[in-house]
Protein backbone atom coordinates (compact mmCIF):
# COMPACT_ATOMS: atom_id res chain seq x y z
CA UNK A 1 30.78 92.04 119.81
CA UNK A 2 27.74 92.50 117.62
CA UNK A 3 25.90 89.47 119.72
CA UNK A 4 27.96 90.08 123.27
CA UNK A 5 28.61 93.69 123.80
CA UNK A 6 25.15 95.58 124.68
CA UNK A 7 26.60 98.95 123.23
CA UNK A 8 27.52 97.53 120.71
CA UNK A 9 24.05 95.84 119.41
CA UNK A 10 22.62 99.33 120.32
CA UNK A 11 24.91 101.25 118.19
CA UNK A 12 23.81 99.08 114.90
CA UNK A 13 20.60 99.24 116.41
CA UNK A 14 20.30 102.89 115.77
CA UNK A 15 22.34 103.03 112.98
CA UNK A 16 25.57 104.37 114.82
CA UNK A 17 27.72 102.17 114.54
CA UNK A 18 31.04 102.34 112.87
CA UNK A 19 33.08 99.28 112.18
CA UNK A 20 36.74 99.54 110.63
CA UNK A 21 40.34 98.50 110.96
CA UNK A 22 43.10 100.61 112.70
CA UNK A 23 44.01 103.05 109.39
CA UNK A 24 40.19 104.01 109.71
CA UNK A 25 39.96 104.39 113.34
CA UNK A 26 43.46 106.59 112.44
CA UNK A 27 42.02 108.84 109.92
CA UNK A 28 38.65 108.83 112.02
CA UNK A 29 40.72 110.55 114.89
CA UNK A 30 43.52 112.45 112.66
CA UNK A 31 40.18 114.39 110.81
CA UNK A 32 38.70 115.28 114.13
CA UNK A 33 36.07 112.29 113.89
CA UNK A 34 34.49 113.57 111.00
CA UNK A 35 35.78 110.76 107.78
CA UNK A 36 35.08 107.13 107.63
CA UNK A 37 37.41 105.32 105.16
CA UNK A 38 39.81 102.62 104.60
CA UNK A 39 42.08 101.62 101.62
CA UNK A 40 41.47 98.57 99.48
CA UNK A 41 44.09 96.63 100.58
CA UNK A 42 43.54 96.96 104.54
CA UNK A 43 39.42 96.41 103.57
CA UNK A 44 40.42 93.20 101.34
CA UNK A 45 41.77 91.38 104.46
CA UNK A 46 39.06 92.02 106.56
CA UNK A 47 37.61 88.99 104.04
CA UNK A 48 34.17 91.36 103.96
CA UNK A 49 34.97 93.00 100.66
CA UNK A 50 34.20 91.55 97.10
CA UNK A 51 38.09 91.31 95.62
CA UNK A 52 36.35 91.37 92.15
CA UNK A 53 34.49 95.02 92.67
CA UNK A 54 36.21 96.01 95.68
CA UNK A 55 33.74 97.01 97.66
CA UNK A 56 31.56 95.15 100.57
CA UNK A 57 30.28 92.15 100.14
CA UNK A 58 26.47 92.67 100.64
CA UNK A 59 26.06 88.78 101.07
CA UNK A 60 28.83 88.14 103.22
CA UNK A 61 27.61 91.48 105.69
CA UNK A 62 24.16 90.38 105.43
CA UNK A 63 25.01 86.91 106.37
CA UNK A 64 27.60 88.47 109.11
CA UNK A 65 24.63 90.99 110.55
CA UNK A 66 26.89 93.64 109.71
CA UNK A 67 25.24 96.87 108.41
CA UNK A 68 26.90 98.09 105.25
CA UNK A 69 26.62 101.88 106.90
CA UNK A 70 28.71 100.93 109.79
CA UNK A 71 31.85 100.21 107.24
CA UNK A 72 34.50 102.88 105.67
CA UNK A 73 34.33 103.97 102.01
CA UNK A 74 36.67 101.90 100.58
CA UNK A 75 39.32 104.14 98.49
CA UNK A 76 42.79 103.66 96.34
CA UNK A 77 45.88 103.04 98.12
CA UNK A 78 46.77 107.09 96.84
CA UNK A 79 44.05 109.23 97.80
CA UNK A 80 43.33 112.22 99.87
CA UNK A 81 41.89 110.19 102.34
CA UNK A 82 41.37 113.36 104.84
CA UNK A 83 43.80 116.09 106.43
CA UNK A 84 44.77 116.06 110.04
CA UNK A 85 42.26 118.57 111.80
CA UNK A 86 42.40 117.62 114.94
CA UNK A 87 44.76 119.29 117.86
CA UNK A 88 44.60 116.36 120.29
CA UNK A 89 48.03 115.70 121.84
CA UNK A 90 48.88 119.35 120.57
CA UNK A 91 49.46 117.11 117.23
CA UNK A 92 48.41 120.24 114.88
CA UNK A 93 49.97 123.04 116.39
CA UNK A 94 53.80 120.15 115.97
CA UNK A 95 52.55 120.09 112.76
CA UNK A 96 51.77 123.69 112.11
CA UNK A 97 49.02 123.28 108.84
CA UNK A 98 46.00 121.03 108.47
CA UNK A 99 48.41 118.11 106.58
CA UNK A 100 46.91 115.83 104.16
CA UNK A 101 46.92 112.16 104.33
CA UNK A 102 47.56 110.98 101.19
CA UNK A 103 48.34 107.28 100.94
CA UNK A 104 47.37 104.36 103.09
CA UNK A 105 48.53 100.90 102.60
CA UNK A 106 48.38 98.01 104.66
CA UNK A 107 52.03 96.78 105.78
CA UNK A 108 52.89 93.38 103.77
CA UNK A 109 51.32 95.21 101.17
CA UNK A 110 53.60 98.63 101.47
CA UNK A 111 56.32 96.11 101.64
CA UNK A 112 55.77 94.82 98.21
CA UNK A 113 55.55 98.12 96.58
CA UNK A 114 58.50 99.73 98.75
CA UNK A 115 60.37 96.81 97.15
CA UNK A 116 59.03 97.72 93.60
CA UNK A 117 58.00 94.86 93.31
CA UNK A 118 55.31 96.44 90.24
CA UNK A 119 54.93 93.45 87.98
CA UNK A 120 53.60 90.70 87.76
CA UNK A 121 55.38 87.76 89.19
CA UNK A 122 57.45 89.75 91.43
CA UNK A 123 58.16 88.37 94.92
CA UNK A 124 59.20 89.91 98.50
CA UNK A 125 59.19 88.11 101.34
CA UNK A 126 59.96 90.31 104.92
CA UNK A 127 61.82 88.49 107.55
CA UNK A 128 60.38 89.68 110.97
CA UNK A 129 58.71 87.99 113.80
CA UNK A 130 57.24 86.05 111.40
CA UNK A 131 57.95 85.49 107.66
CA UNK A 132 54.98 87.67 105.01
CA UNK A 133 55.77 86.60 101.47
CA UNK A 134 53.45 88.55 98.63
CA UNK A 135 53.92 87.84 95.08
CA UNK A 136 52.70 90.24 92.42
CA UNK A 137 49.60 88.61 90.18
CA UNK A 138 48.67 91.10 87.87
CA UNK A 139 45.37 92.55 87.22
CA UNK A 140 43.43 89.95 87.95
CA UNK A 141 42.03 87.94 90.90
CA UNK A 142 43.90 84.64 91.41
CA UNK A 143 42.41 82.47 94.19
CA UNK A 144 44.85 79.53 95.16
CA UNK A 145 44.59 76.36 94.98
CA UNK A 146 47.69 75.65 97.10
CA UNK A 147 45.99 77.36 100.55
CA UNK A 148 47.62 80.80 99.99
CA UNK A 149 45.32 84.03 100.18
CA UNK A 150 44.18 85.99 97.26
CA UNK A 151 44.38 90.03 98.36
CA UNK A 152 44.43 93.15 97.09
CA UNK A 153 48.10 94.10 95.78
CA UNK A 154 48.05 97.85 95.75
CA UNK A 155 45.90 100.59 93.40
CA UNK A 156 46.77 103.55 92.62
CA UNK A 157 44.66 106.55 92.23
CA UNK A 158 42.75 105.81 88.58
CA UNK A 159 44.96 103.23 87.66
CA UNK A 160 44.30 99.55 87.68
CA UNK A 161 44.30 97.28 91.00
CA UNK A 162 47.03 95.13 90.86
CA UNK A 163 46.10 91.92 93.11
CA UNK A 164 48.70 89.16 94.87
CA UNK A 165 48.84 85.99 96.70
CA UNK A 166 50.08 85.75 100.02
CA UNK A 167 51.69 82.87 102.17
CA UNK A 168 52.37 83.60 106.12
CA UNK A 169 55.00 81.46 108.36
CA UNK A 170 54.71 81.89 112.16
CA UNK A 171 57.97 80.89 113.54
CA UNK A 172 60.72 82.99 111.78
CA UNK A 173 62.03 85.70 113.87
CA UNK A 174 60.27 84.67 117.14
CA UNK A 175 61.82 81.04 116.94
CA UNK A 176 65.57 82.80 116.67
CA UNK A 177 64.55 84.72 119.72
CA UNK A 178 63.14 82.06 121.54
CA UNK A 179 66.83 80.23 121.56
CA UNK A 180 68.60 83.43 122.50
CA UNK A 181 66.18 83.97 125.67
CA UNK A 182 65.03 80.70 126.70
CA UNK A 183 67.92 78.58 125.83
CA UNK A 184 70.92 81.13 126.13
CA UNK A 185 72.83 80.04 122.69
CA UNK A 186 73.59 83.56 122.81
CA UNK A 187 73.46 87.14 123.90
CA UNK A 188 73.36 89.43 120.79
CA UNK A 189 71.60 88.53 117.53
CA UNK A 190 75.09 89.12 115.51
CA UNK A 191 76.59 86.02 117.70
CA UNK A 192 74.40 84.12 116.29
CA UNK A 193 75.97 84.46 112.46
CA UNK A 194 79.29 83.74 114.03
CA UNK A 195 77.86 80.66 115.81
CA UNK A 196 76.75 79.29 113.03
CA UNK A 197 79.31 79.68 110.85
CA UNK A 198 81.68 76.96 113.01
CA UNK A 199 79.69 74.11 110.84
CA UNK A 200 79.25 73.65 107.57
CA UNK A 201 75.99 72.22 107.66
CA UNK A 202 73.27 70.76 110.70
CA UNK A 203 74.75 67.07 110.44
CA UNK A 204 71.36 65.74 110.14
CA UNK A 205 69.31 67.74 112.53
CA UNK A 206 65.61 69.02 111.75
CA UNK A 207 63.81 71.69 113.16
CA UNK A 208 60.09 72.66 112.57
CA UNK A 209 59.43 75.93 114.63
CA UNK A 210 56.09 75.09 115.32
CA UNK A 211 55.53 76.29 118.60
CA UNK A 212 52.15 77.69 117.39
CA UNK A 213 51.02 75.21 114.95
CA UNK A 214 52.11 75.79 111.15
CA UNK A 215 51.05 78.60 108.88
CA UNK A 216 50.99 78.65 105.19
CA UNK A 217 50.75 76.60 103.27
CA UNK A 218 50.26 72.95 105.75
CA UNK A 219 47.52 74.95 108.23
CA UNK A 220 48.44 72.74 110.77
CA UNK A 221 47.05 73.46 114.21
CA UNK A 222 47.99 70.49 116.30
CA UNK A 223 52.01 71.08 114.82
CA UNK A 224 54.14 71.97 117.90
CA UNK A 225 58.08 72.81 117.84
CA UNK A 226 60.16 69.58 117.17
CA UNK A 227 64.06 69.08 116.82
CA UNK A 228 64.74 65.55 115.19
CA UNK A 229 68.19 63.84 114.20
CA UNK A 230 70.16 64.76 117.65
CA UNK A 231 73.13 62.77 118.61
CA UNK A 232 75.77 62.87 120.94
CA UNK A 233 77.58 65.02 118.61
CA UNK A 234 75.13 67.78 117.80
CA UNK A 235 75.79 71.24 119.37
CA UNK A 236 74.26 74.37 119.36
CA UNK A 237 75.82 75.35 115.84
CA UNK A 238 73.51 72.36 114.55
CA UNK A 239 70.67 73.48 116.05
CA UNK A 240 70.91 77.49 114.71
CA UNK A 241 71.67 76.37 111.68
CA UNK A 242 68.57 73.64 111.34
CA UNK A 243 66.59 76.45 112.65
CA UNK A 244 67.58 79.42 110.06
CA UNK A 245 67.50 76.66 107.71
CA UNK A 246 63.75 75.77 108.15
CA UNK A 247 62.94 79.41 108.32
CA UNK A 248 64.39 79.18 104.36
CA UNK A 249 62.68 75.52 103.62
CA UNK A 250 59.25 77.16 104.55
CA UNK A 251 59.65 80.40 102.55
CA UNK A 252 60.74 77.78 99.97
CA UNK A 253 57.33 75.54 100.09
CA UNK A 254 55.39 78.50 100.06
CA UNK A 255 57.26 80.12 96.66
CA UNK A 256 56.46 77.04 95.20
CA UNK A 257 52.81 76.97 95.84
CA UNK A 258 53.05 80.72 94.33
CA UNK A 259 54.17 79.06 91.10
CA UNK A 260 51.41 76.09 91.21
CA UNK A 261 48.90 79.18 91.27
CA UNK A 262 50.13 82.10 89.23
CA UNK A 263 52.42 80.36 86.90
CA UNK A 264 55.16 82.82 86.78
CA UNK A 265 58.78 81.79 87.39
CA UNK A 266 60.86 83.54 90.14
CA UNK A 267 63.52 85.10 88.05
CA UNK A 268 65.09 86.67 92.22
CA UNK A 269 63.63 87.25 95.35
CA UNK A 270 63.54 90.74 96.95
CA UNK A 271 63.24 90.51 100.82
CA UNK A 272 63.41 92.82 103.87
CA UNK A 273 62.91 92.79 107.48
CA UNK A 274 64.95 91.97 110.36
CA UNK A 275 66.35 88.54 109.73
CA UNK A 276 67.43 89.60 106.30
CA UNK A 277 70.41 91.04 107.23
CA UNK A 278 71.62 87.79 108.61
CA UNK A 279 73.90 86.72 105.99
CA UNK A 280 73.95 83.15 106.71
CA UNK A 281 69.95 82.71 106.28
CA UNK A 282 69.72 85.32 103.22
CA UNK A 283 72.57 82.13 101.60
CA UNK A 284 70.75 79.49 102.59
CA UNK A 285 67.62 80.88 101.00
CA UNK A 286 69.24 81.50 97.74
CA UNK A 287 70.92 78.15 97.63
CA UNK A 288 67.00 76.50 98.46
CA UNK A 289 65.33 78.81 95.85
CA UNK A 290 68.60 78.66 93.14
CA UNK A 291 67.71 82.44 92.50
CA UNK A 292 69.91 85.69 93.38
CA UNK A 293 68.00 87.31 96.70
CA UNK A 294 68.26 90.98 96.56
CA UNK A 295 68.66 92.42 100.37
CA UNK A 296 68.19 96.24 100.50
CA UNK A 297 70.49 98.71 102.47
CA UNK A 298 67.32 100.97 103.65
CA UNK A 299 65.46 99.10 105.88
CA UNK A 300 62.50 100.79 105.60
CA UNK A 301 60.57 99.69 102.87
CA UNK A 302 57.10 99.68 104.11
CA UNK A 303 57.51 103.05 105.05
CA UNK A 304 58.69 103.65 101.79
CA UNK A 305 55.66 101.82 100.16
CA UNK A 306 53.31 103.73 101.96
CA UNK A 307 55.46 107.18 101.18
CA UNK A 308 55.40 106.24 97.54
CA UNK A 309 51.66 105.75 97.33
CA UNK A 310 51.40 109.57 98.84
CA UNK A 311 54.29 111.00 96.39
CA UNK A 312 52.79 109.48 93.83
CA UNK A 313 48.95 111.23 94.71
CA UNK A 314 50.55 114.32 94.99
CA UNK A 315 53.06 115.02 92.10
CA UNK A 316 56.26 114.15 93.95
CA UNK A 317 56.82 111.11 91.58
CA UNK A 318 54.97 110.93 88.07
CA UNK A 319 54.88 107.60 87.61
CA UNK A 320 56.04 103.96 88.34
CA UNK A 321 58.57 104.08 86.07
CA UNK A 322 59.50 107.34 87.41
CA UNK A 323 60.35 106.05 90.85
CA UNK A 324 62.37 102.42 89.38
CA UNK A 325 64.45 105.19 87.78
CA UNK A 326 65.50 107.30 90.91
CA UNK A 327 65.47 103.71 93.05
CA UNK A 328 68.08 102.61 90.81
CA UNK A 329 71.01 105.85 91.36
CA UNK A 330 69.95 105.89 94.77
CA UNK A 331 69.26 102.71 96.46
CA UNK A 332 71.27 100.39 96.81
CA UNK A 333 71.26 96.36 97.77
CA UNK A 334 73.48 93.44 98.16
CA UNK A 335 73.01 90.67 96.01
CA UNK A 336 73.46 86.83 96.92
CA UNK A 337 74.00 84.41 94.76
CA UNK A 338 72.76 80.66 94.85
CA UNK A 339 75.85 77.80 95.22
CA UNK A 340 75.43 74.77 93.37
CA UNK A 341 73.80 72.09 95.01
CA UNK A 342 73.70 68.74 93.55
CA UNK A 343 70.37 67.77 92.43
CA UNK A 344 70.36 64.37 95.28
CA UNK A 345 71.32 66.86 97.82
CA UNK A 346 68.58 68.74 97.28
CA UNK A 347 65.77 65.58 96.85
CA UNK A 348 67.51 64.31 100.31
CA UNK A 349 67.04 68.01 102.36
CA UNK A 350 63.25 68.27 100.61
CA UNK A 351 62.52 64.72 102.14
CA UNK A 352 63.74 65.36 105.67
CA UNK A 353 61.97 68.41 105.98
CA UNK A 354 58.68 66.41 104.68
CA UNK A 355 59.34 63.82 107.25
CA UNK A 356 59.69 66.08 110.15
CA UNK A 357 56.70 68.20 109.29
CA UNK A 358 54.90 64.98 109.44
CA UNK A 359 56.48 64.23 112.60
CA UNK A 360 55.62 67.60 114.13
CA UNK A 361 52.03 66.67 114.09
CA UNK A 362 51.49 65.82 117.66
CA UNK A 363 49.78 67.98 119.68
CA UNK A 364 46.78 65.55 120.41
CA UNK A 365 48.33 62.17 120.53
């Protein structure tokens, strides 16, 4: 835009111009246009901000062309980050007071702390469109080694920034959707449970859900969706349950890069989102992991991050340990427990799934 878009060249050229990501253009409109900011965590993964002092990078903007004015002050994920002044939409006089906004959080990042997930070497991973899994590094940077991305955690208010790792799988939820609509295996998402419950296992079939390429951690453009292992035997059972099971096999590869970086163990993995409450997938990632997975009754816990970082600014909750202690009398999760699996079994499913990912990598032959 800065090199295509006359307005906007003109804008920076006259020192008007205001860059940000959608919480600033948000608090931009909610204050009546008259605050700039952004939180750490939604700043950190615009890749312009210095993770170490968590502000801009004046190296990376200069090298970018990208004034330092035209960016938000970067703040703490609880802050009064402005109060909603404007009446657009009638949204004041709904509201009835000027009503401060007092935490901001980007999502995968509310996610982690809506699953108090407050130390270090604690995991989530949300099951959506999508798969987001964030793992809690402690106070300091860690950059991978293991093509994961090094963000911003959370910070709260004076206290210290807590910093994660992040890993990112495209075809999750949108693959399971893809062989309700396209293909017609079924009609309504809970069928699909019952479906797959008529087998005990794929009977040899593969899937990589790379209809988009591969995410984190292969990075794997020319990767496009590929069943292997079909025979004349192999129904539609086999093919949900390759495809929940590589959904599981790729949060699995990416846990285990976690480890090869931070060097924490995964004592239990705390998920959310849509596909968690599929029972089948939520076993099959427990049995690939060999942890308990802890799947929440409230559904909303990226809301709930971003609630927390505003109760927390404002008195409603005095501390971390504060909140763990109310979470624990009031809510409530299921807990699923790992089978064993022999330790062949296991060395046998690892090397299909390396196999096919090699095999998915076709798009330009």
């Amino acid at each position: 835009m800065l090199d295509h878009v006359p307005a906007v060249k003109e804008a920076r050229d006259h020192d008007r111009l205001m860059l940000g990501t959608i919480d600033s253009w948000l608090m931009y409109k909610f204050s009546a246009r008259t605050v700039h900011v952004t939180d750490e965590t939604n700043a950190s993964r615009t890749f312009l901000m210095d993770l170490h002092r968590r502000q801009w990078s004046e190296n990376l903007c200069q090298k970018l062309n990208i004034p330092l004015s035209s960016l938000p002050a970067i703040h703490p994920n609880s802050h009064h980050f402005c109060s909603i002044n404007t009446n657009e939409h009638h949204i004041l006089d709904k509201l009835g007071h000027h009503t401060p906004i007092l935490g901001s959080i980007g999502d995968q990042q509310a996610a982690l702390f809506g699953n108090m997930c407050f130390s270090k070497g604690e995991v989530k991973c949300t099951y959506g469109t999508g798969c987001f899994i964030l793992v809690n590094v402690g106070e300091h940077v860690v950059f991978s080694t293991h093509n994961l991305i090094a963000t911003v955690g959370y910070r709260l208010r004076d206290g210290p920034t807590m910093y994660a790792l992040e890993g990112s799988i495209g075809g999750a939820g949108a693959c399971i959707e893809w062989m309700q609509r396209n293909l017609s295996f079924y009609h309504h998402p809970h069928e699909m449970e019952t479906i797959s419950r008529t087998v005990p296992n794929s009977d040899g079939v593969v899937f990589v859900p790379a209809f988009g390429g591969l995410l984190a951690p292969y990075w794997d453009p020319h990767a496009r969706g590929t069943i292997l292992g079909m025979t004349y035997k192999t129904t539609k059972a086999h093919i949900l349950r390759a495809a929940l099971y590589s959904i599981a096999k790729q949060v699995s590869d990416i846990l285990s890069c976690m480890h090869g970086d931070a060097h924490v163990p995964l004592v239990y993995l705390k998920v959310d989102g849509g596909l968690s409450h599929n029972r089948v997938l939520m076993e099959m990632q427990s049995d690939e992991l060999g942890v308990k997975v802890h799947v929440p009754h409230m559904a909303e816990t990226t809301a709930l991050g971003a609630a927390l970082c505003a109760g927390l600014y404002c008195g409603v909750w005095k501390s971390l340990e504060d909140i763990k202690a109310i979470a624990e009398k009031q809510l409530k999760f299921d807990v699923i427990k790992p089978t064993e699996i022999s330790p062949a079994v296991r060395q046998k499913r690892n090397e299909e799934w390396k196999r096919a990912v090699e095999k998915a990598n076709w798009a330009k032959l």
